[in-house]
PDB file of N, CA and C in Angstrom:
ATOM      1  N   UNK A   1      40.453   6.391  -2.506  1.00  0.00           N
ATOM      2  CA  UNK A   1      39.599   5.255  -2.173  1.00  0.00           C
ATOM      3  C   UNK A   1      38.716   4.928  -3.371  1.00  0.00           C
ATOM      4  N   UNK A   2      38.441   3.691  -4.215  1.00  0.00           N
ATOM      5  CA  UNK A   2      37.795   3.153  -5.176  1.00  0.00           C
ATOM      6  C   UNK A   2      36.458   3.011  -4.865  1.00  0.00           C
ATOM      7  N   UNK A   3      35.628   3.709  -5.015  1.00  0.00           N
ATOM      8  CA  UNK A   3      34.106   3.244  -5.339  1.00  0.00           C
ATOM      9  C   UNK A   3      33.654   2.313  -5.499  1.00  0.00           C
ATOM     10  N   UNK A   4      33.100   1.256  -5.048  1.00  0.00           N
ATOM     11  CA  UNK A   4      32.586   0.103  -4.543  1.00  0.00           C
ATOM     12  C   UNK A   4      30.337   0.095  -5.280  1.00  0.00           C
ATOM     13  N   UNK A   5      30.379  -0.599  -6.548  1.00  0.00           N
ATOM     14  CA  UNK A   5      29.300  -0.104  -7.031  1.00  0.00           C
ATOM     15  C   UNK A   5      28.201  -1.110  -6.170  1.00  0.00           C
ATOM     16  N   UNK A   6      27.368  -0.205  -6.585  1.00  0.00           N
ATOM     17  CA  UNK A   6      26.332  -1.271  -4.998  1.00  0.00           C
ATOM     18  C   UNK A   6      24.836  -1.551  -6.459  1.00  0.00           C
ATOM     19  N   UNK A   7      24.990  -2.762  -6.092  1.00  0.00           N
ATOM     20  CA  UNK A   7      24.010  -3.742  -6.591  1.00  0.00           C
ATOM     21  C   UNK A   7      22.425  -3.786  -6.140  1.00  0.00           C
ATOM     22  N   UNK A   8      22.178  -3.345  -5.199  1.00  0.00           N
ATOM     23  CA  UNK A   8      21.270  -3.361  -4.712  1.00  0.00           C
ATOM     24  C   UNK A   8      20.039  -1.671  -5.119  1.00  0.00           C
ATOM     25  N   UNK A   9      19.115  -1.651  -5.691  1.00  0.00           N
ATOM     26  CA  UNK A   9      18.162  -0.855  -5.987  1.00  0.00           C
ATOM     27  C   UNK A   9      16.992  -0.332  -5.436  1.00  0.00           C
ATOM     28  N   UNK A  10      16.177   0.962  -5.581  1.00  0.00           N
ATOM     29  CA  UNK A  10      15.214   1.342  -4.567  1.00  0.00           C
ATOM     30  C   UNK A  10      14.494  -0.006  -5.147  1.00  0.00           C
ATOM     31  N   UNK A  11      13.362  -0.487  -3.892  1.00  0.00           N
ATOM     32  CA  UNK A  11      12.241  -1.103  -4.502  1.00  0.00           C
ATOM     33  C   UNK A  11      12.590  -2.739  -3.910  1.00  0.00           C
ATOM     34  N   UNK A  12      13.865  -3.035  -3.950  1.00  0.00           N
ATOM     35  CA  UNK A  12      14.328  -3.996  -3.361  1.00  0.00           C
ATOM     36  C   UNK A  12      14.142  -4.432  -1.992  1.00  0.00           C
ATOM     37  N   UNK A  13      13.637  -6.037  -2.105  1.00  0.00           N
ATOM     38  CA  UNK A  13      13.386  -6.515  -0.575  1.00  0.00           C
ATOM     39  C   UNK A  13      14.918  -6.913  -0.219  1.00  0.00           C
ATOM     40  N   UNK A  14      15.465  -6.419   0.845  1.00  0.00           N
ATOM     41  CA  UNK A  14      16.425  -6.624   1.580  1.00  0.00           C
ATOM     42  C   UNK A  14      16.678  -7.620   3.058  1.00  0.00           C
ATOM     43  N   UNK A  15      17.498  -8.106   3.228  1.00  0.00           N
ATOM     44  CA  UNK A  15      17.638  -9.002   4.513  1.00  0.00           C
ATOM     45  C   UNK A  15      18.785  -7.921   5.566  1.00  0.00           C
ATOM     46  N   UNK A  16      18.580  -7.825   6.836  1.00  0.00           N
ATOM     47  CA  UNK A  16      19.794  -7.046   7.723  1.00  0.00           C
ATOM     48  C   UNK A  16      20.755  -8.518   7.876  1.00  0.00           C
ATOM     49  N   UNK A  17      21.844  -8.098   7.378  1.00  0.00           N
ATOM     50  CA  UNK A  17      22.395  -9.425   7.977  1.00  0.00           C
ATOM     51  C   UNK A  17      23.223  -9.340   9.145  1.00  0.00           C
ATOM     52  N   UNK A  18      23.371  -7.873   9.870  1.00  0.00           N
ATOM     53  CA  UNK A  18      24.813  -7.779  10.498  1.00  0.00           C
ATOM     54  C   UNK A  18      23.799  -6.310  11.115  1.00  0.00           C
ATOM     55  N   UNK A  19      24.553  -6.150  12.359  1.00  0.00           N
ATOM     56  CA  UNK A  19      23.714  -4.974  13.489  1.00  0.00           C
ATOM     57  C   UNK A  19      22.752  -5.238  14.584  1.00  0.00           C
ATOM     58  N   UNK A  20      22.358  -4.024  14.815  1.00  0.00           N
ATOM     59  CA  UNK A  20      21.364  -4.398  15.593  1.00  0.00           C
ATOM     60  C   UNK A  20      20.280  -4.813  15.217  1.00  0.00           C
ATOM     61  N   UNK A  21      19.742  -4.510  14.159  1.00  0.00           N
ATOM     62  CA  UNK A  21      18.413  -4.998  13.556  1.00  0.00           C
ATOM     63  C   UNK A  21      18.741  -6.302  12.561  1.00  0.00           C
ATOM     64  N   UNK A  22      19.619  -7.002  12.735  1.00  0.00           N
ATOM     65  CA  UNK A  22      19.744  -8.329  12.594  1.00  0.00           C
ATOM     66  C   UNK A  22      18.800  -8.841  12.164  1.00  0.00           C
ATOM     67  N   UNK A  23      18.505  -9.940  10.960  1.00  0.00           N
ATOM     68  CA  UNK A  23      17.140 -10.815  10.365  1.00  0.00           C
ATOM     69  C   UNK A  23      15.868 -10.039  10.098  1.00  0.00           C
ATOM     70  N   UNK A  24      16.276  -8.762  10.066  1.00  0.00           N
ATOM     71  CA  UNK A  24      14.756  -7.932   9.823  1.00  0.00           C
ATOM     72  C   UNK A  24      15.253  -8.085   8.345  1.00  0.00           C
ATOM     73  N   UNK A  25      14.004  -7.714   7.308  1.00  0.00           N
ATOM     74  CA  UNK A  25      13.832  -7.578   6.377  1.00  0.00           C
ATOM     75  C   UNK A  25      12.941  -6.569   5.798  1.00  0.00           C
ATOM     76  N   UNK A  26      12.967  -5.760   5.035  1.00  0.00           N
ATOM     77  CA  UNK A  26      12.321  -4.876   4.259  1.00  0.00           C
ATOM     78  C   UNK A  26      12.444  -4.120   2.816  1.00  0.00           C
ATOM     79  N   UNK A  27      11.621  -3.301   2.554  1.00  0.00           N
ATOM     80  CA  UNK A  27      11.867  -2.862   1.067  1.00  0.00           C
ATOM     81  C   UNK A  27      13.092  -1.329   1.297  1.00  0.00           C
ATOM     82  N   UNK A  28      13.492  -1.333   0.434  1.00  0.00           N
ATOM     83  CA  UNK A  28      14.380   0.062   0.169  1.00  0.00           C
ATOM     84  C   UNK A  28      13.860   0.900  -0.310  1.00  0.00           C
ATOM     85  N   UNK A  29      13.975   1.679   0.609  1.00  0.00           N
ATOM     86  CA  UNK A  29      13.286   3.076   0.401  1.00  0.00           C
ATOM     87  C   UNK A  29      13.925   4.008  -0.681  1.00  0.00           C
ATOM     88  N   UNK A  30      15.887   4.247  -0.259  1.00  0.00           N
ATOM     89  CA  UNK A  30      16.356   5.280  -1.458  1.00  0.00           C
ATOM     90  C   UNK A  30      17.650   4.430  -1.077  1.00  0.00           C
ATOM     91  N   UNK A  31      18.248   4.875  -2.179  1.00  0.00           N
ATOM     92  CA  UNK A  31      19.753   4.029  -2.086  1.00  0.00           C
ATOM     93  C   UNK A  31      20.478   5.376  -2.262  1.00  0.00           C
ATOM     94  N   UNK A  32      21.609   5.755  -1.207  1.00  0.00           N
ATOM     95  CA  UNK A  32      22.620   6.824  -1.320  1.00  0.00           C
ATOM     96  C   UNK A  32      24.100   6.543  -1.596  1.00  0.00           C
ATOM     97  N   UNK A  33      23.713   6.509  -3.004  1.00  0.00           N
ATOM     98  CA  UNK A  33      24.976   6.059  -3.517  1.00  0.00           C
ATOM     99  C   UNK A  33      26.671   6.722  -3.230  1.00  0.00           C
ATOM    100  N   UNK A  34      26.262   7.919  -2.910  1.00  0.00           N
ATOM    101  CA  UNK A  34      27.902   8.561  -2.411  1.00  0.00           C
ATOM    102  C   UNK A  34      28.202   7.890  -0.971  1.00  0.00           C
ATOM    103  N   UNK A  35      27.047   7.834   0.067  1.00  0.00           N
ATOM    104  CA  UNK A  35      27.989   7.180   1.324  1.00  0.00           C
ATOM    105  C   UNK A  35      27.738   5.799   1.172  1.00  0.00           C
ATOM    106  N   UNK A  36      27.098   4.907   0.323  1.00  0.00           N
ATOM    107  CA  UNK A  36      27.156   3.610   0.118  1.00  0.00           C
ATOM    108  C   UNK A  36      26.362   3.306   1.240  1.00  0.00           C
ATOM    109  N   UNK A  37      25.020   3.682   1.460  1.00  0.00           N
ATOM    110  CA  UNK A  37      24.376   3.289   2.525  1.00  0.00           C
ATOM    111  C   UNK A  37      22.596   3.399   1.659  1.00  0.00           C
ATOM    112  N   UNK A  38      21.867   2.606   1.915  1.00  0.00           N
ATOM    113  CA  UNK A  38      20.769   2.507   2.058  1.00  0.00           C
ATOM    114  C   UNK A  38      19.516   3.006   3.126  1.00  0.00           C
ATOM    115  N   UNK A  39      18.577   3.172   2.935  1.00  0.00           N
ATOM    116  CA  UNK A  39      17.314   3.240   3.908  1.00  0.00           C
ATOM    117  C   UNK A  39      16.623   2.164   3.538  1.00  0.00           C
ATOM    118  N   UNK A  40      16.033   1.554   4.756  1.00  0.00           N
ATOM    119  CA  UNK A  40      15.233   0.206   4.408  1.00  0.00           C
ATOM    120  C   UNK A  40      13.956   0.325   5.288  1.00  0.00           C
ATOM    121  N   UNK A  41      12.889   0.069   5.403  1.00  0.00           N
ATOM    122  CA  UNK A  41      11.457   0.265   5.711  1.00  0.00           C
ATOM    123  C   UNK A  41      12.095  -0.379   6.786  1.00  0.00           C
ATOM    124  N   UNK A  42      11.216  -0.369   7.773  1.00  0.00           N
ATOM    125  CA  UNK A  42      11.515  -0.704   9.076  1.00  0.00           C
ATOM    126  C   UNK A  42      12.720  -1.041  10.156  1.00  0.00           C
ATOM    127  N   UNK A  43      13.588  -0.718   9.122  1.00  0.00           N
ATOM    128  CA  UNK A  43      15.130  -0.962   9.862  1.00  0.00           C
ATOM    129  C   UNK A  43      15.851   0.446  10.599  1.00  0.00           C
ATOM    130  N   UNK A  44      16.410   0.067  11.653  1.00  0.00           N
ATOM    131  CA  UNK A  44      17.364   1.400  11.600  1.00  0.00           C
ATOM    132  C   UNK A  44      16.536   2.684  11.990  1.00  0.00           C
ATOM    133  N   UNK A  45      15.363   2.388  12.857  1.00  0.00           N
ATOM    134  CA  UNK A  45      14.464   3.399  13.274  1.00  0.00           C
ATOM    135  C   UNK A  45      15.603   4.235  14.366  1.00  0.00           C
ATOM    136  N   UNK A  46      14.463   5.534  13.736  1.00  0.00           N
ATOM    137  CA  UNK A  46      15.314   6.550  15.186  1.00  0.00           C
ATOM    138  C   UNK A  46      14.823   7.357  15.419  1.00  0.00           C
ATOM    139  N   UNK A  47      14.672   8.118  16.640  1.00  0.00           N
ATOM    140  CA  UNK A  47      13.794   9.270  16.992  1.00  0.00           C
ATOM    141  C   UNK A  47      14.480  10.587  16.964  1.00  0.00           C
ATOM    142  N   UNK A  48      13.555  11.489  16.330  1.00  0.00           N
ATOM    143  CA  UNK A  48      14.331  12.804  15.859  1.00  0.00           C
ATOM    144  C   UNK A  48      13.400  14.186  16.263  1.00  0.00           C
ATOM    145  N   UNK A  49      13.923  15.288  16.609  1.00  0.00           N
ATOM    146  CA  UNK A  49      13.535  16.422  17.948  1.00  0.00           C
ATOM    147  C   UNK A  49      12.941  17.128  16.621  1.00  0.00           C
ATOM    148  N   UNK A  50      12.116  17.799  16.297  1.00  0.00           N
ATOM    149  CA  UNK A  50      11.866  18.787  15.467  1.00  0.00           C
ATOM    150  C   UNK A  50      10.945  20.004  15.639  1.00  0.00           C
ATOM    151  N   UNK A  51      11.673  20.681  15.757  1.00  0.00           N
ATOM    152  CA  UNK A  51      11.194  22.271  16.241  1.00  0.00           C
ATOM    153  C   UNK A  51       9.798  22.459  15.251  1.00  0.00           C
ATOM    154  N   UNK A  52       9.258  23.016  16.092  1.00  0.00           N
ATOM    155  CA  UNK A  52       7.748  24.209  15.594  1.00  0.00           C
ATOM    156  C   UNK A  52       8.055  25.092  14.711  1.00  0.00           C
ATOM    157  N   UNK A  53       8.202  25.125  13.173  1.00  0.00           N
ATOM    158  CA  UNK A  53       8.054  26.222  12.462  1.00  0.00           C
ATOM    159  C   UNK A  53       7.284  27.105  11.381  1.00  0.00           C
ATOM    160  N   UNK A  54       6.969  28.116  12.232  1.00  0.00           N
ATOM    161  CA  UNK A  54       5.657  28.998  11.737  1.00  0.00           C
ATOM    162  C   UNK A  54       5.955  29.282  10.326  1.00  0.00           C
ATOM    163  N   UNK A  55       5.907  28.555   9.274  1.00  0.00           N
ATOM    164  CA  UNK A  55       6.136  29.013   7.804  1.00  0.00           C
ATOM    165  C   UNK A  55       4.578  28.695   7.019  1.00  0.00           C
ATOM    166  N   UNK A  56       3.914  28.114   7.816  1.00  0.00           N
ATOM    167  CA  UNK A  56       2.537  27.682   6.868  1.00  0.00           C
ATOM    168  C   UNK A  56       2.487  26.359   6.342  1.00  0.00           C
ATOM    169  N   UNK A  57       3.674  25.740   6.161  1.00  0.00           N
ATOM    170  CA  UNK A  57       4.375  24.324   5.334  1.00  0.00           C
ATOM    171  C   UNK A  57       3.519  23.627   6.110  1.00  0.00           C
ATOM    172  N   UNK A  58       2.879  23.583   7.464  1.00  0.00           N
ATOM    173  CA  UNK A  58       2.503  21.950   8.079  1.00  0.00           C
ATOM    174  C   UNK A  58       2.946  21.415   9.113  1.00  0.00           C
ATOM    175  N   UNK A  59       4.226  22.294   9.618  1.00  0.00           N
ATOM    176  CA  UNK A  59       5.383  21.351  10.377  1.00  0.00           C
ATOM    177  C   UNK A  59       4.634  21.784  11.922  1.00  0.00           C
ATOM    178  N   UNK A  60       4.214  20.575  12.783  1.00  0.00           N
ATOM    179  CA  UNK A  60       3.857  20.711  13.982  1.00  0.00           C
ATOM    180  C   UNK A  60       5.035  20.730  14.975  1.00  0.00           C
ATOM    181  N   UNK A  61       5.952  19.991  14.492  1.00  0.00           N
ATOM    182  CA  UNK A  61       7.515  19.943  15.165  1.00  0.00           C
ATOM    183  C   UNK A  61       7.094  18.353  16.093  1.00  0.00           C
ATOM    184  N   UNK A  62       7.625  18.145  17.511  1.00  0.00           N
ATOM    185  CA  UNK A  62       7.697  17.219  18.325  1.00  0.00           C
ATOM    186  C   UNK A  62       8.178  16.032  17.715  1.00  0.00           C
ATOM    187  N   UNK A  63       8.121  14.926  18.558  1.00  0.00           N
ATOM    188  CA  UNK A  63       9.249  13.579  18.264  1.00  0.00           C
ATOM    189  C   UNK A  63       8.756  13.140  17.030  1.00  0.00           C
ATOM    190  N   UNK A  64       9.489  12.695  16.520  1.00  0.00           N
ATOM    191  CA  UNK A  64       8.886  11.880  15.050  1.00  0.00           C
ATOM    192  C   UNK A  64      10.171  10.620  14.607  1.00  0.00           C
ATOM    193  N   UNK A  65       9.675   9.877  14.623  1.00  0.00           N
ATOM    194  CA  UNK A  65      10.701   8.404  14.426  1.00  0.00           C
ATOM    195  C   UNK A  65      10.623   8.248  12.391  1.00  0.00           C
ATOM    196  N   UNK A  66      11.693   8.090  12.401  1.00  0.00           N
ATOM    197  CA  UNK A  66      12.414   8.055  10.760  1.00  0.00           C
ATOM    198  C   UNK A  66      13.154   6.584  10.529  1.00  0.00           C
ATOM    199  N   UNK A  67      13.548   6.279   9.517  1.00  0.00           N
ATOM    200  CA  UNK A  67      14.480   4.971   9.393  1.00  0.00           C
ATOM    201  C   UNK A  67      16.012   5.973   8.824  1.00  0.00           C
ATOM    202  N   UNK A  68      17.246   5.829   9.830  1.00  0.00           N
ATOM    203  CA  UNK A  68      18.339   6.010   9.377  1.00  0.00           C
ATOM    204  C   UNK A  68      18.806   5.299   8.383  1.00  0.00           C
ATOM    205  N   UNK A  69      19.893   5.886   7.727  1.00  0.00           N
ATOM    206  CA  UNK A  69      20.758   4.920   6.525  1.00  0.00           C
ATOM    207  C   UNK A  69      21.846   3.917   7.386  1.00  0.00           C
ATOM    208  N   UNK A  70      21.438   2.661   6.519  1.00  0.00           N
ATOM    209  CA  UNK A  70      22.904   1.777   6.935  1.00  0.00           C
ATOM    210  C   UNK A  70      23.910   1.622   5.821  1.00  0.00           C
ATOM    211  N   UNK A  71      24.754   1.124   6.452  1.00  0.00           N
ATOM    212  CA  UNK A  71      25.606   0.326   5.085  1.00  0.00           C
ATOM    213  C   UNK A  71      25.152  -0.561   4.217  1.00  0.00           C
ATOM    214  N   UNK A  72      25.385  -0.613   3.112  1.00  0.00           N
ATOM    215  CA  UNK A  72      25.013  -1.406   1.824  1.00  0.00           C
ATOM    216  C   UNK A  72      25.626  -3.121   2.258  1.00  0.00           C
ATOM    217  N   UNK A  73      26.641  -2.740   2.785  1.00  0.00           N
ATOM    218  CA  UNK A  73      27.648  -4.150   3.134  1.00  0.00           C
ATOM    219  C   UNK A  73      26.612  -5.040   4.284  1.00  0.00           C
ATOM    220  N   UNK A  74      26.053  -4.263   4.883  1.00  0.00           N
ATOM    221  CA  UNK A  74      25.217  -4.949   5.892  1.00  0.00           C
ATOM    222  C   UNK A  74      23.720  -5.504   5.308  1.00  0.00           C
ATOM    223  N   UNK A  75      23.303  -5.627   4.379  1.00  0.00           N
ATOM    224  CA  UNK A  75      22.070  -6.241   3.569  1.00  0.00           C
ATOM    225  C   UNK A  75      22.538  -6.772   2.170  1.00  0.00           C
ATOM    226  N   UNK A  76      21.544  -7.965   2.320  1.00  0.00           N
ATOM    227  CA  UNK A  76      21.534  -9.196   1.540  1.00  0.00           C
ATOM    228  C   UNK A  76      20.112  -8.597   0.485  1.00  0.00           C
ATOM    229  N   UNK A  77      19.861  -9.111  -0.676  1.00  0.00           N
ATOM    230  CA  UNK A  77      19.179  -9.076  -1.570  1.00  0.00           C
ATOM    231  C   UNK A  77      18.359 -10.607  -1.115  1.00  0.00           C
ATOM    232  N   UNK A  78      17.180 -10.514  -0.832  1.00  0.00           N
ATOM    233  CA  UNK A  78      15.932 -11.551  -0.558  1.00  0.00           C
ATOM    234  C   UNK A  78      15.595 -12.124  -2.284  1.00  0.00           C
ATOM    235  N   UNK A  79      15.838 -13.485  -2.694  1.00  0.00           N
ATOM    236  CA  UNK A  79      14.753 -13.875  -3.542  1.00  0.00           C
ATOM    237  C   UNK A  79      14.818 -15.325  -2.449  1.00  0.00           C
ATOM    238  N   UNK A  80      12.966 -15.321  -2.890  1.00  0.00           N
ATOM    239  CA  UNK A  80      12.217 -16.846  -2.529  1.00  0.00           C
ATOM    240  C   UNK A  80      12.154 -16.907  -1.409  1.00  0.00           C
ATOM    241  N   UNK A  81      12.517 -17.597  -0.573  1.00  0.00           N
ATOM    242  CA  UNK A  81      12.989 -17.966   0.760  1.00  0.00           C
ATOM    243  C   UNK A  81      13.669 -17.506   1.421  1.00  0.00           C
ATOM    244  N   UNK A  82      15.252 -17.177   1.111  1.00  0.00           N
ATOM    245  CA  UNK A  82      16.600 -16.792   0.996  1.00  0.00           C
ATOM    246  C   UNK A  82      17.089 -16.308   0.446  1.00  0.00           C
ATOM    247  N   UNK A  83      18.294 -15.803   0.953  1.00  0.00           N
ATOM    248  CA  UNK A  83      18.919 -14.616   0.125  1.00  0.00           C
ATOM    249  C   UNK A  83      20.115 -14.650  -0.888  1.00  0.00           C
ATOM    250  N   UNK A  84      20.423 -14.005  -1.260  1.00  0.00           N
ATOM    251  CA  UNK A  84      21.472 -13.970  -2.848  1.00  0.00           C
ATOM    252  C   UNK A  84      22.368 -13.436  -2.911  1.00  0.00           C
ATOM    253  N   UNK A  85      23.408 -13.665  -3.481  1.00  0.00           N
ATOM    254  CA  UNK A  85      24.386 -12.377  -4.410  1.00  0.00           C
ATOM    255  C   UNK A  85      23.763 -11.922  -5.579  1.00  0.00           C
ATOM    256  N   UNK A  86      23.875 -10.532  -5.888  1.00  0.00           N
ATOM    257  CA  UNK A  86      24.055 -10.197  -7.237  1.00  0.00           C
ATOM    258  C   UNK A  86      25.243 -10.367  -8.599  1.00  0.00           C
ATOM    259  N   UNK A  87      24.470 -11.290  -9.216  1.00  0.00           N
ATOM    260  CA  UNK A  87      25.767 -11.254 -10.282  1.00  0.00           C
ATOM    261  C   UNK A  87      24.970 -10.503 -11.600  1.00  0.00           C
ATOM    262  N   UNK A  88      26.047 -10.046 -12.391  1.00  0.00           N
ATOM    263  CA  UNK A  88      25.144  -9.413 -14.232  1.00  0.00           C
ATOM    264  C   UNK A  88      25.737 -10.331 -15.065  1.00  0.00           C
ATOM    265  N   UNK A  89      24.870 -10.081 -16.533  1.00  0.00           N
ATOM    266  CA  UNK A  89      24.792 -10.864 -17.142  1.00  0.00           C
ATOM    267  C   UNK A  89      24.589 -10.002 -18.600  1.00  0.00           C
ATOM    268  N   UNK A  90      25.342 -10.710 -19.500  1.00  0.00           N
ATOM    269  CA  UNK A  90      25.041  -9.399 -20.781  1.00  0.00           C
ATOM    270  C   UNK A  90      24.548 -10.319 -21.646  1.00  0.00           C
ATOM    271  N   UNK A  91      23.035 -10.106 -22.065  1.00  0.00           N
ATOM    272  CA  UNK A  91      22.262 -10.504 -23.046  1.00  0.00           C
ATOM    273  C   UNK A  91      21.845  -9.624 -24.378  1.00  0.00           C
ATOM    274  N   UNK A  92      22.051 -10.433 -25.542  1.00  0.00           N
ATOM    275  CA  UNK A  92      21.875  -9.870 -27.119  1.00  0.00           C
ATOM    276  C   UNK A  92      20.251  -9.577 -27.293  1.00  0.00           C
ATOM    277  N   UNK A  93      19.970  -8.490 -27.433  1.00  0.00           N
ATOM    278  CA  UNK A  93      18.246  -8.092 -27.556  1.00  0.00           C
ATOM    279  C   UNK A  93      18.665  -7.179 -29.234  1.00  0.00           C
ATOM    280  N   UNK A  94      17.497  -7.255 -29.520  1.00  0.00           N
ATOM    281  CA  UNK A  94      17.695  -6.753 -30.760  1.00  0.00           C
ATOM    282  C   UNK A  94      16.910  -5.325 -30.573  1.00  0.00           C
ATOM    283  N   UNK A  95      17.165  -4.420 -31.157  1.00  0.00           N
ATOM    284  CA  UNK A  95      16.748  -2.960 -30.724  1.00  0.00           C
ATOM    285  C   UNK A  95      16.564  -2.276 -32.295  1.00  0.00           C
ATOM    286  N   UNK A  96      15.023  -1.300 -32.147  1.00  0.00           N
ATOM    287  CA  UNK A  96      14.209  -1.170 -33.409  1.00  0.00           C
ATOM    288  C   UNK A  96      15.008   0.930 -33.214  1.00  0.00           C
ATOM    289  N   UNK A  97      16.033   0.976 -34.887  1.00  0.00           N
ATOM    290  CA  UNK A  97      15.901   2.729 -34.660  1.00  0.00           C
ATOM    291  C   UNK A  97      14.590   2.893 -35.274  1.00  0.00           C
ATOM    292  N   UNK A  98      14.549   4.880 -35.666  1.00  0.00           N
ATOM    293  CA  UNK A  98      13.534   5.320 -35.268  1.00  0.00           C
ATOM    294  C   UNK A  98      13.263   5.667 -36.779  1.00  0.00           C
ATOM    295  N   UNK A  99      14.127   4.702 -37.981  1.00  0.00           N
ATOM    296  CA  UNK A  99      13.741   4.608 -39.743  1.00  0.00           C
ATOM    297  C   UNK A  99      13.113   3.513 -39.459  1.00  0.00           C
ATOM    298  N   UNK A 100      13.192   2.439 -38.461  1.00  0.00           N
ATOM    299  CA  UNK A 100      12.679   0.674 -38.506  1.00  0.00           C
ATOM    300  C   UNK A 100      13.589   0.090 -38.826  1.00  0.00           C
ATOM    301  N   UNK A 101      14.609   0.217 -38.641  1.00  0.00           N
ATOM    302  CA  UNK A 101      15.704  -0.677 -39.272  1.00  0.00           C
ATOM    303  C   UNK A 101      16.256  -1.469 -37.624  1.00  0.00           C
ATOM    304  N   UNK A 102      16.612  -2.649 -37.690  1.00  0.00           N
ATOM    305  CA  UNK A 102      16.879  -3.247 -36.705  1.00  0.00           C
ATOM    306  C   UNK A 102      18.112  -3.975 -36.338  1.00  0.00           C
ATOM    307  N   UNK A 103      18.878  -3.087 -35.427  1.00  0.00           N
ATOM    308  CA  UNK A 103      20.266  -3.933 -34.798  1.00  0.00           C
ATOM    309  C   UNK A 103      20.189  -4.377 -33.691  1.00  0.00           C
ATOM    310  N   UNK A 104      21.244  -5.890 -33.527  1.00  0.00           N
ATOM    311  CA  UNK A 104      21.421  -6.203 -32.135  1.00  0.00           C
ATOM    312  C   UNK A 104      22.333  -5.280 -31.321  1.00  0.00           C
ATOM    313  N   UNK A 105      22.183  -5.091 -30.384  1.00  0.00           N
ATOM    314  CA  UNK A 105      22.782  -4.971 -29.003  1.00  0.00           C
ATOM    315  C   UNK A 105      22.663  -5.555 -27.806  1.00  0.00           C
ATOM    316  N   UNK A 106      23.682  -5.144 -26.860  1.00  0.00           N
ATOM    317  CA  UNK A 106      23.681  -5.653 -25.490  1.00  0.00           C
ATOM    318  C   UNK A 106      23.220  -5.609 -23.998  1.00  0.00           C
ATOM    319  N   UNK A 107      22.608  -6.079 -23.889  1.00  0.00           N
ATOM    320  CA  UNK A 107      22.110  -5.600 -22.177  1.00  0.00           C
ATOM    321  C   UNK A 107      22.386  -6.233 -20.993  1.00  0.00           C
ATOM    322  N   UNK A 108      22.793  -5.633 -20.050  1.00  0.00           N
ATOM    323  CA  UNK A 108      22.560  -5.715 -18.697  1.00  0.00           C
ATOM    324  C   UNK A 108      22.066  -6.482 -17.795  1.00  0.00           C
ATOM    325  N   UNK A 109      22.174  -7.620 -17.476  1.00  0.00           N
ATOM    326  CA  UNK A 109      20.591  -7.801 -16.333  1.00  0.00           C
ATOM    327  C   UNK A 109      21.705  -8.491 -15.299  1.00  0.00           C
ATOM    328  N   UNK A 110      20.629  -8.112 -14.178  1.00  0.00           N
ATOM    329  CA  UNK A 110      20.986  -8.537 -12.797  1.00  0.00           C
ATOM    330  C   UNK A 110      20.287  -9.868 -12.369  1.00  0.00           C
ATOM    331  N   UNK A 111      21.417 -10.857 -11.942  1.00  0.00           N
ATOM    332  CA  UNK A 111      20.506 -11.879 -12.068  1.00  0.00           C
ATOM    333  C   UNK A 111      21.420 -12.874 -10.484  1.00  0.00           C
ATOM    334  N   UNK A 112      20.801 -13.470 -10.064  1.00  0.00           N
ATOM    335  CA  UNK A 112      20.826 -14.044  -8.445  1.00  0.00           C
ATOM    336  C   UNK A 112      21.977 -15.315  -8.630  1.00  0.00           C
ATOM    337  N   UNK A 113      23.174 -15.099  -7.756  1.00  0.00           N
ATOM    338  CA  UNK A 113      24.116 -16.153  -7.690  1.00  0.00           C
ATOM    339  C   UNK A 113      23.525 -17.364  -7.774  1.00  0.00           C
ATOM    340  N   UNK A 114      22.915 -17.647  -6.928  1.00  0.00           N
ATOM    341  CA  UNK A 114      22.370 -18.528  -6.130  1.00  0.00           C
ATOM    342  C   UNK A 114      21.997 -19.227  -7.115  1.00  0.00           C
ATOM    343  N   UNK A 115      20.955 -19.146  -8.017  1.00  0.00           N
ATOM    344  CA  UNK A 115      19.923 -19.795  -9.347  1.00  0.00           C
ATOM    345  C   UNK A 115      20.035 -19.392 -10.615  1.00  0.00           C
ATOM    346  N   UNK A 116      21.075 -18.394 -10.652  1.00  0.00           N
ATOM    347  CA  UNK A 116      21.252 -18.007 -11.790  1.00  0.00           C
ATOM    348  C   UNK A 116      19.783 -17.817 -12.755  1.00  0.00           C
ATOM    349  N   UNK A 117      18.408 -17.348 -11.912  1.00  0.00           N
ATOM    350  CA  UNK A 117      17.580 -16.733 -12.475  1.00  0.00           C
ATOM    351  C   UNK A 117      17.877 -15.096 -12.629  1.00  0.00           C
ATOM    352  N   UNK A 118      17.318 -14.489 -13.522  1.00  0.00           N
ATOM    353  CA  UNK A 118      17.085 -12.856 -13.516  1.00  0.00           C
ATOM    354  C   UNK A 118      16.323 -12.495 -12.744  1.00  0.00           C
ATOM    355  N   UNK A 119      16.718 -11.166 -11.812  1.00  0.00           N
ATOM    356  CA  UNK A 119      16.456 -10.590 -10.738  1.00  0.00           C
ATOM    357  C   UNK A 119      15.431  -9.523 -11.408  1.00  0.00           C
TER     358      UNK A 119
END
C-alpha cells in the first residue's frame, strides 16, 4: 500500500467535512502520520475509564473526555472564510554559507488552491 503524504500540519485550523462532527472546525493538535489520522481540538470527543494509580505521578483516575484521531481524508484546511486544497510551490531564495558566500536554492511552500496565496 503507497503512502499517501498528508498536507495538513500541527497548528492548522481545520474544517470536519465528513462524520459525525460534520462543519465543526478546529486547530490540530498532533498529526499521526503512520495511521494518516489527525487530532483536532474539539472534534471527535470521547470518554475514557482511567484507573487510580498510586505512583505519586497525579493520576486521580475516573472519566476524563479526550479528542480521538480521525482521518486526514475527512478535514479540509480553513483559509478566510472557506476552505482549500493544498498545493506546493518551489521558490528560488538565495541562502548565505557559513564563509558568506551566497547561493541560490530552492524551497518549498505550501500554498492554497483556491488563491494561489502562500499558506
Amino acid at each position: 500500500m503507497a503512502k499517501q503524504s498528508i498536507n495538513i500540519k500541527k497548528g492548522d485550523t481545520v474544517k470536519v467535512i465528513a462524520g459525525k462532527d460534520k462543519g465543526a472546525e478546529g486547530k490540530v493538535i498532533s498529526v499521526l502520520r503512520e495511521e494518516q489520522r489527525v487530532i483536532v481540538e474539539g472534534v471527535n470527543r470521547i470518554k475514557k475509564h482511567e484507573k487510580v494509580v498510586n505512583t505519586g505521578s497525579g493520576n486521580t483516575g475516573g472519566i476524563i473526555t479526550t479528542e480521538a484521531p480521525i482521518h486526514v481524508s475527512n478535514v479540509m484546511l480553513v483559509e478566510g472564510d472557506g476552505v482549500t486544497r493544498v498545493g506546493f510551490r518551489r521558490d528560488e531564495v538565495t541562502k548565505r554559507r557559513p564563509d558568506g558566500t551566497e547561493y541560490t536554492a530552492q524551497r518549498s511552500v505550501r500554498v492554497s488552491r483556491k488563491t494561489g496565496k502562500e499558506i
